[in-house]
Protein backbone atom coordinates (compact mmCIF):
# COMPACT_ATOMS: atom_id res chain seq x y z
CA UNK A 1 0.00 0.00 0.00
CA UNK A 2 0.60 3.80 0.44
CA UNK A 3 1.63 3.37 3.57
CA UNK A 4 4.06 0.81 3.34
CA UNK A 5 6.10 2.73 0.41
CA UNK A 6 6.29 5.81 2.77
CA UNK A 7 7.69 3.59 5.70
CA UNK A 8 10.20 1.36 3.43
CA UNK A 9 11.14 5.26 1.50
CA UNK A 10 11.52 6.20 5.51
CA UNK A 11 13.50 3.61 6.45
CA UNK A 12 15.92 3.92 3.29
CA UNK A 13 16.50 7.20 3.92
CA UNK A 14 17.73 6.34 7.53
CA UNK A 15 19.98 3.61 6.17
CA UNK A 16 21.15 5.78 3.30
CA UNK A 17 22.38 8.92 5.64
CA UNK A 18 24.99 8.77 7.73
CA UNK A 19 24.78 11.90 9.37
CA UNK A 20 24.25 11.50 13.40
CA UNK A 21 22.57 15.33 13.36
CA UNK A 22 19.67 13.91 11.22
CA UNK A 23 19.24 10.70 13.39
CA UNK A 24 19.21 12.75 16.56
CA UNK A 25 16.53 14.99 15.78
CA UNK A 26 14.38 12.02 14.55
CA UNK A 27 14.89 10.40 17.82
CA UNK A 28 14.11 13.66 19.46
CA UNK A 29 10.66 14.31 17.55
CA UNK A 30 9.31 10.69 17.96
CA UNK A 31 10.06 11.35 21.48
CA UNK A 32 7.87 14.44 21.47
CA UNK A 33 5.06 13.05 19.31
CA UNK A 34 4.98 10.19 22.18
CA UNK A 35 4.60 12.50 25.17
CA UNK A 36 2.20 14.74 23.10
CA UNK A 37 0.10 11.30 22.36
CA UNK A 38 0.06 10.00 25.91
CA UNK A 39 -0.58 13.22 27.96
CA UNK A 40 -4.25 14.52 28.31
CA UNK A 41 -5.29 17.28 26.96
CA UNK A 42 -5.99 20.22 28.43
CA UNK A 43 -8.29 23.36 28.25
CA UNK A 44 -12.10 23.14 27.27
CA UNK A 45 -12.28 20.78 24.93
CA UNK A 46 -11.19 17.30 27.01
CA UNK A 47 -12.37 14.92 27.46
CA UNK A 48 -12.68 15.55 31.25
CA UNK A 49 -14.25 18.68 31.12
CA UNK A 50 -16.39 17.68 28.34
CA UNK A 51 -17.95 14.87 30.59
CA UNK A 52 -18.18 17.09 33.10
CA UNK A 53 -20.82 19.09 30.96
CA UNK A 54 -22.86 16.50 30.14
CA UNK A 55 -23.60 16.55 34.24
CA UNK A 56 -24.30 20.01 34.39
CA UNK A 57 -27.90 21.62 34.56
CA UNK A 58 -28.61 24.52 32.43
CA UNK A 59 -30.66 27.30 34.15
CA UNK A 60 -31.83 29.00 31.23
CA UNK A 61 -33.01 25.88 29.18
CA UNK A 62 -34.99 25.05 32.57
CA UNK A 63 -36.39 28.65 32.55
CA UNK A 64 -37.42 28.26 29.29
CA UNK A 65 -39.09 24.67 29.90
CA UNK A 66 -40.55 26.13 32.79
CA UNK A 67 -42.48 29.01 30.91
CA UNK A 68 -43.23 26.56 27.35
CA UNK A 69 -45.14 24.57 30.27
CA UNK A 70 -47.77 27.56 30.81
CA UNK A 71 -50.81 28.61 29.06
CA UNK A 72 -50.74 30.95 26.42
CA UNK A 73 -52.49 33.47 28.55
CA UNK A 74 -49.94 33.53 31.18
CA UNK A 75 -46.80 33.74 28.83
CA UNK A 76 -48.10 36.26 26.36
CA UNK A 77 -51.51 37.64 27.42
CA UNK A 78 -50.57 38.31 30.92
CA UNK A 79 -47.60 40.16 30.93
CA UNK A 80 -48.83 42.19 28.25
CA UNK A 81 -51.76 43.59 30.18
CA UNK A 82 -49.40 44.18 32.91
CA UNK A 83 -46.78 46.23 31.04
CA UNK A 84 -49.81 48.01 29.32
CA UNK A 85 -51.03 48.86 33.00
CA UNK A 86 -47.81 49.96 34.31
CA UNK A 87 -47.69 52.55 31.95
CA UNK A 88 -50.84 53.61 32.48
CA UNK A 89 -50.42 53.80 35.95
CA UNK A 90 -47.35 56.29 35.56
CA UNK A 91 -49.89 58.69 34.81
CA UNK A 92 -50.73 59.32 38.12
CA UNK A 93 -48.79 60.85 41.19
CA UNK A 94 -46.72 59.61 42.92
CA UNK A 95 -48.63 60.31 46.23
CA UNK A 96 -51.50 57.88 44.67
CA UNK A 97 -48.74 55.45 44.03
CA UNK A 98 -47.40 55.12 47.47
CA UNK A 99 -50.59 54.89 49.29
CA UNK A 100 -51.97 52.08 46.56
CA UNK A 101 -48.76 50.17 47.34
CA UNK A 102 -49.14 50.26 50.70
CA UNK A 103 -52.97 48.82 50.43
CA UNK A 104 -51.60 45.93 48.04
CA UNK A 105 -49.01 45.00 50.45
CA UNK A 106 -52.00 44.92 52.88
CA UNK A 107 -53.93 42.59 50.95
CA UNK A 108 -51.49 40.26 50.37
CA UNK A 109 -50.14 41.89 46.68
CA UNK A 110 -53.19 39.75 44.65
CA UNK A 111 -52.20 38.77 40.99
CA UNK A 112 -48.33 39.82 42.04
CA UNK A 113 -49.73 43.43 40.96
CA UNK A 114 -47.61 46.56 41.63
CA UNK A 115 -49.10 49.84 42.27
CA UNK A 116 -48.53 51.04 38.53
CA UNK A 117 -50.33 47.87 37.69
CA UNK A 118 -53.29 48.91 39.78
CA UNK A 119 -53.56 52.16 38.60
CA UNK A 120 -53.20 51.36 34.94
CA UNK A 121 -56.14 48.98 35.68
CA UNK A 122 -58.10 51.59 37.27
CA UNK A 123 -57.46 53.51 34.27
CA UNK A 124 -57.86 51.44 31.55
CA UNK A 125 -61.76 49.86 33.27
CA UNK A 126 -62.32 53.89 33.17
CA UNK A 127 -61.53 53.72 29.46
CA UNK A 128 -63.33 50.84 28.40
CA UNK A 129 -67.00 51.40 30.92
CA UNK A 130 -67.00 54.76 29.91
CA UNK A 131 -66.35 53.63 25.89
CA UNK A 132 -68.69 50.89 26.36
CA UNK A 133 -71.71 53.45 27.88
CA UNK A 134 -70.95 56.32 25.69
CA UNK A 135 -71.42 53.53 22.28
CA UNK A 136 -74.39 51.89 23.69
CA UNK A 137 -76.14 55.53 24.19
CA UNK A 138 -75.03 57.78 21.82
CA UNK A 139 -77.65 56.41 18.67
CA UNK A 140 -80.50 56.42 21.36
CA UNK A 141 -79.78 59.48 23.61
CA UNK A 142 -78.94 63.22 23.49
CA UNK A 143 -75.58 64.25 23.17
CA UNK A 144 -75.25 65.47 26.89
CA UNK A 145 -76.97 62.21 28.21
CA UNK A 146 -75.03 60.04 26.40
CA UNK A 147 -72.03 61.89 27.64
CA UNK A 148 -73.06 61.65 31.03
CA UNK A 149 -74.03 58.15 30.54
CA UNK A 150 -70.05 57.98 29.33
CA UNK A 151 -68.93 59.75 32.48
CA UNK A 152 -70.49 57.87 34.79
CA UNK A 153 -69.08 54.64 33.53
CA UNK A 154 -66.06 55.65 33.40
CA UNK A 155 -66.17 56.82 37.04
CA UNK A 156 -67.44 53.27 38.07
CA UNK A 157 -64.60 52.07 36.26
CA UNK A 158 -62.28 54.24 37.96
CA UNK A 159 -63.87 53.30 41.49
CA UNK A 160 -64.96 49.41 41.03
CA UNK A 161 -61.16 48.22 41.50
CA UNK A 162 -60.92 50.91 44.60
CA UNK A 163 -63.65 49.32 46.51
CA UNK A 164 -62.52 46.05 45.48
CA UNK A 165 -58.95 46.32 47.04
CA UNK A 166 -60.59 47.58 50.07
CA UNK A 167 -62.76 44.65 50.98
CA UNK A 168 -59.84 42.57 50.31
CA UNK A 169 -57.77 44.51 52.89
CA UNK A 170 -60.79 44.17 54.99
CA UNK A 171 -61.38 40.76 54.71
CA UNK A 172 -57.23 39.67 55.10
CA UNK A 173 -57.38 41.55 58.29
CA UNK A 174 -60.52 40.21 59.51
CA UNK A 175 -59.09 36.36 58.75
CA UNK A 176 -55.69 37.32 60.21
CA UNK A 177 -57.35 39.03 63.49
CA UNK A 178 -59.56 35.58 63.56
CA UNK A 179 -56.72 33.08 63.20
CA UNK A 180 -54.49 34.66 65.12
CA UNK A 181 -55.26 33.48 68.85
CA UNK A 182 -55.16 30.09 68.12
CA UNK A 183 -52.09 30.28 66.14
CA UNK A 184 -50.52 31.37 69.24
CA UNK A 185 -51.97 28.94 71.32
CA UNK A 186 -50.27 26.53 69.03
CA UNK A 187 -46.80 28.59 68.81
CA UNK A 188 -46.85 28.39 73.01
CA UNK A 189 -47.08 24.67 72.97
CA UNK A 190 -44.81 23.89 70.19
CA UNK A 191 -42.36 26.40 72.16
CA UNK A 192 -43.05 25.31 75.44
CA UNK A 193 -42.68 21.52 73.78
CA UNK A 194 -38.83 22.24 73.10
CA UNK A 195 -39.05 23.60 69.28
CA UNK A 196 -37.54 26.52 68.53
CA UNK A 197 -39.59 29.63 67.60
CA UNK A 198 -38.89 29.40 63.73
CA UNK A 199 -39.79 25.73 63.70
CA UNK A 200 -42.86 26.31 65.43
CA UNK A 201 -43.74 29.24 62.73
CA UNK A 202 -42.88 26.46 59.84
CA UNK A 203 -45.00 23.80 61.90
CA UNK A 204 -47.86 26.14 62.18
CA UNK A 205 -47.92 26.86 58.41
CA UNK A 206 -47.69 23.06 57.73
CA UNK A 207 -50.50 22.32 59.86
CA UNK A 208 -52.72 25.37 58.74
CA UNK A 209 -53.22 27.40 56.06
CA UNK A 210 -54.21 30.96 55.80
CA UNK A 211 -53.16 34.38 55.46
CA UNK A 212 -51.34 34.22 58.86
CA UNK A 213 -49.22 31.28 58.68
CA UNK A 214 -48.44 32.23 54.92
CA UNK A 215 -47.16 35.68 56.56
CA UNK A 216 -44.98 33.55 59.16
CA UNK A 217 -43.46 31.47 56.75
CA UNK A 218 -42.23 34.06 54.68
CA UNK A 219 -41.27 35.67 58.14
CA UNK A 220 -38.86 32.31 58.78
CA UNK A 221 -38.07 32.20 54.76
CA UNK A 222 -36.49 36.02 55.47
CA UNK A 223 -34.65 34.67 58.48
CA UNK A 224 -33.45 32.23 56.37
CA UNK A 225 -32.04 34.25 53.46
CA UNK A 226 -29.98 36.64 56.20
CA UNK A 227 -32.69 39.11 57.98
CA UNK A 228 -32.52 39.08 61.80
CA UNK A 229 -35.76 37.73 63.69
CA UNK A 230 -36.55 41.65 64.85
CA UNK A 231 -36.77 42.56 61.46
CA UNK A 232 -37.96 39.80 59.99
CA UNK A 233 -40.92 40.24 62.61
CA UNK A 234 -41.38 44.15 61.52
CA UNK A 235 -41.57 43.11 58.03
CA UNK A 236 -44.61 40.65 59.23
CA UNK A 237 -46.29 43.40 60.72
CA UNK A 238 -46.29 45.78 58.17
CA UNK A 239 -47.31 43.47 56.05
CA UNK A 240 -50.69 42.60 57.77
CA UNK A 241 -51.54 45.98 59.44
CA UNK A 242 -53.42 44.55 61.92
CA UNK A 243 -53.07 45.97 65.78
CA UNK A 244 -53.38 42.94 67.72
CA UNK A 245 -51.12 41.41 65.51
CA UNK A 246 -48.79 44.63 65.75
CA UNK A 247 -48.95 44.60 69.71
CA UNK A 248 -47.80 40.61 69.75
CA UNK A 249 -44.68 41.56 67.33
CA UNK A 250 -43.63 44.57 69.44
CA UNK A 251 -43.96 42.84 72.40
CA UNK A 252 -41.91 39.67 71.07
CA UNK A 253 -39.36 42.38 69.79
CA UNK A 254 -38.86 43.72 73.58
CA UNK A 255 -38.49 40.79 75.20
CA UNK A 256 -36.05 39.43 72.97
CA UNK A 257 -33.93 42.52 73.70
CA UNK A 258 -34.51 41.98 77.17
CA UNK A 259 -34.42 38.32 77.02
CA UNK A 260 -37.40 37.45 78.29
CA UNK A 261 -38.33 33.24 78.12
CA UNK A 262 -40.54 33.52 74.84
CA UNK A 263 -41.95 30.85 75.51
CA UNK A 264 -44.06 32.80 79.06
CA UNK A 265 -44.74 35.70 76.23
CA UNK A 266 -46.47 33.38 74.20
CA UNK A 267 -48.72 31.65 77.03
CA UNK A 268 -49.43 35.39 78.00
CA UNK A 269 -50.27 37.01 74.81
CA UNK A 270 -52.26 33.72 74.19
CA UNK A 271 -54.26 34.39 77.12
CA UNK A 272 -54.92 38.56 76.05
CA UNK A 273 -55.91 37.19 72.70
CA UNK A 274 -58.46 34.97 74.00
CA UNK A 275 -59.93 37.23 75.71
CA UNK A 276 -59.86 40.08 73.34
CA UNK A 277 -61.66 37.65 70.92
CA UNK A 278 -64.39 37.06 73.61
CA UNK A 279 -64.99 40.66 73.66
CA UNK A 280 -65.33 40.79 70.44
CA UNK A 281 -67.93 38.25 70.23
CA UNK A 282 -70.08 39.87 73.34
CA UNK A 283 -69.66 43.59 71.43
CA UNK A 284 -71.09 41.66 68.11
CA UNK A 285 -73.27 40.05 70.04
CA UNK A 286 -75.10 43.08 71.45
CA UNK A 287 -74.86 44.68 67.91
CA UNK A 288 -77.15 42.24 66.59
CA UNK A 289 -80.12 43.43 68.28
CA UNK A 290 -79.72 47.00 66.59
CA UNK A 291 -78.89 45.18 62.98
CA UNK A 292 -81.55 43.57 63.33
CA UNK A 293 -84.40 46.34 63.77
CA UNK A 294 -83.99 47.20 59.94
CA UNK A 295 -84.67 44.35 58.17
CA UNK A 296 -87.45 43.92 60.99
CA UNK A 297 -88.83 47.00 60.45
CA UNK A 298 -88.80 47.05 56.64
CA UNK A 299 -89.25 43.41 55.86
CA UNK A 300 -91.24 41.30 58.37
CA UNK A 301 -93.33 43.49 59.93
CA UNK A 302 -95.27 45.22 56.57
CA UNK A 303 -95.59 41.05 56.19
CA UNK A 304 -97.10 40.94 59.34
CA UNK A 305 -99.88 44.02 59.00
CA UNK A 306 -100.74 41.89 55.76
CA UNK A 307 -101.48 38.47 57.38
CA UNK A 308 -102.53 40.17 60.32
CA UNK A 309 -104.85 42.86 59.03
CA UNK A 310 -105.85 42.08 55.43
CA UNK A 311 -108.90 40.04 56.23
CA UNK A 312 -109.80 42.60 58.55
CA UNK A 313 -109.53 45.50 55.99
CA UNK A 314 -112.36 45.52 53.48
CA UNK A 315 -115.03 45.45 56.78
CA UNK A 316 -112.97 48.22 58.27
CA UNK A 317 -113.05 50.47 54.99
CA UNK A 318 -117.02 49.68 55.02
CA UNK A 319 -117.26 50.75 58.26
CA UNK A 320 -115.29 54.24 57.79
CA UNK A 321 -117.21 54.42 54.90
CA UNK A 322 -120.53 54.19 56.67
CA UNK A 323 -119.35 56.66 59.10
């Protein structure tokens, strides 16, 4: 072959020459080619690191699984509307801004919205009520009641989301403030039990779920990631807004400074709780008698005169007609 007439042209050269110069540096480059044949390489491309790759979990490419897995809506639609809204909402103030983000961090930040987000949906349900009322009345109507028509929906746009965020803060507080004594009924036995306080919180949200143990576990996720338990306990507080709630935390702050057993502030804010709660229920309970006096008044008793009365009515009319 090839080959073979290369090697025996090789070898008759060697056998042909005579000079040691020439024999040397053949000996010295098959030398070379040996070592560079027998060490590894090094750099990216061995085979070592190249293994090593195959091993290795790519972030983005799980990112990018991770969002393929969604719905259409929530990869496209979604975040659309939201950066739509955000711009909107920079057409406000800032003072607006500010005190919307504080009532979204009160009720729990719903649909992960920011405060531009808000707005711009306040905005843009102002846009499209008010559209939607100034179309559907201006073939019908005059031009100033279909404008008013237009105003008015666009003002119950405007408020609708307003009203909305409130009863959500309302009703967050009211399930905290409800929840709240016998979660620390159960943080003073799991204390008092030998667990530590953070345990306890995890425990509690394991066992439980609601807007309060959600708030402690991201309380114990904060201690987790570096904050200190004083702040971490701030944080919870302004989160919820709620004063009983605000009370327990400051306490808990001064007697760690003072270092105070927690497990004795627990039992005794415990205790207050309970019987805070029953005072609520007695102060409810005597303002059911005045709730009750309008539906009374406007509902049952008209029923009454009717079932009461009616037969009686025609012979009473004859008889003041008589008269």
């Amino acid at each position: 072959s090839m080959m073979d007439t290369y090697i025996r042209a090789a070898i008759g050269a060697l056998e042909a020459s005579s000079s040691p110069a020439l024999v040397a540096g053949l000996v010295v480059l098959a030398i070379g080619a040996l070592w560079m044949a027998l060490t590894p390489a090094k750099g990216a491309h061995s085979v070592e690191n190249r293994l090593n790759a195959y091993g290795q979990v790519n972030v983005d490419d799980i990112l990018d699984s991770e969002r393929m897995s969604r719905s259409f809506a929530e990869r496209v639609l979604w975040p659309g509307i939201k950066r739509l809204l955000s711009r909107l909402g920079k057409l406000l103030p800032g003072q607006a801004t500010a005190d919307t983000e504080r009532q979204l961090l009160h009720a729990g930040r719903p649909g992960g919205m920011t405060a531009l987000d808000f707005i711009g949906l306040r905005l843009l349900l102002a846009v499209v009520l008010g559209g939607a009322a100034l179309a559907l009345s201006w073939r019908d109507q005059p031009v100033t009641s279909a404008l008013t028509r237009g105003g008015l929906g666009a003002l119950l746009g405007f408020l609708l989301p307003a009203v909305w965020l409130r009863s959500k803060v309302s009703s967050r507080k009211a399930e905290i403030l409800r929840a709240l004594p016998n979660a620390l009924d159960m943080l003073s036995m799991g204390v008092e039990a030998g667990l530590g306080f953070e345990a306890c919180m995890l425990r509690l949200g394991d066992q439980w779920q609601n807007e309060l143990t959600r708030e402690f576990q991201r309380a114990v996720m904060e201690i987790r990631v570096g904050a200190t338990r004083n702040e971490a306990l701030e944080h919870l507080a302004a989160r919820t807004d709620v004063p009983e709630l605000n009370t327990f935390v400051a306490v808990l702050i001064q007697s760690t400074e003072l270092g105070v057993s927690i497990a004795e502030v627990l039992h005794q804010q415990a205790a207050q709780m309970r019987e805070k709660r029953r005072q609520r229920a007695e102060a409810l309970a005597r303002q059911a008698a005045i709730k009750m006096l309008f539906p009374l008044a406007f509902f049952i008793f008209p029923a009454l005169f009717v079932v009461i009365l009616g037969p009686a009515l025609p012979r009473i009319l004859d008889s003041l007609g008589g008269l």
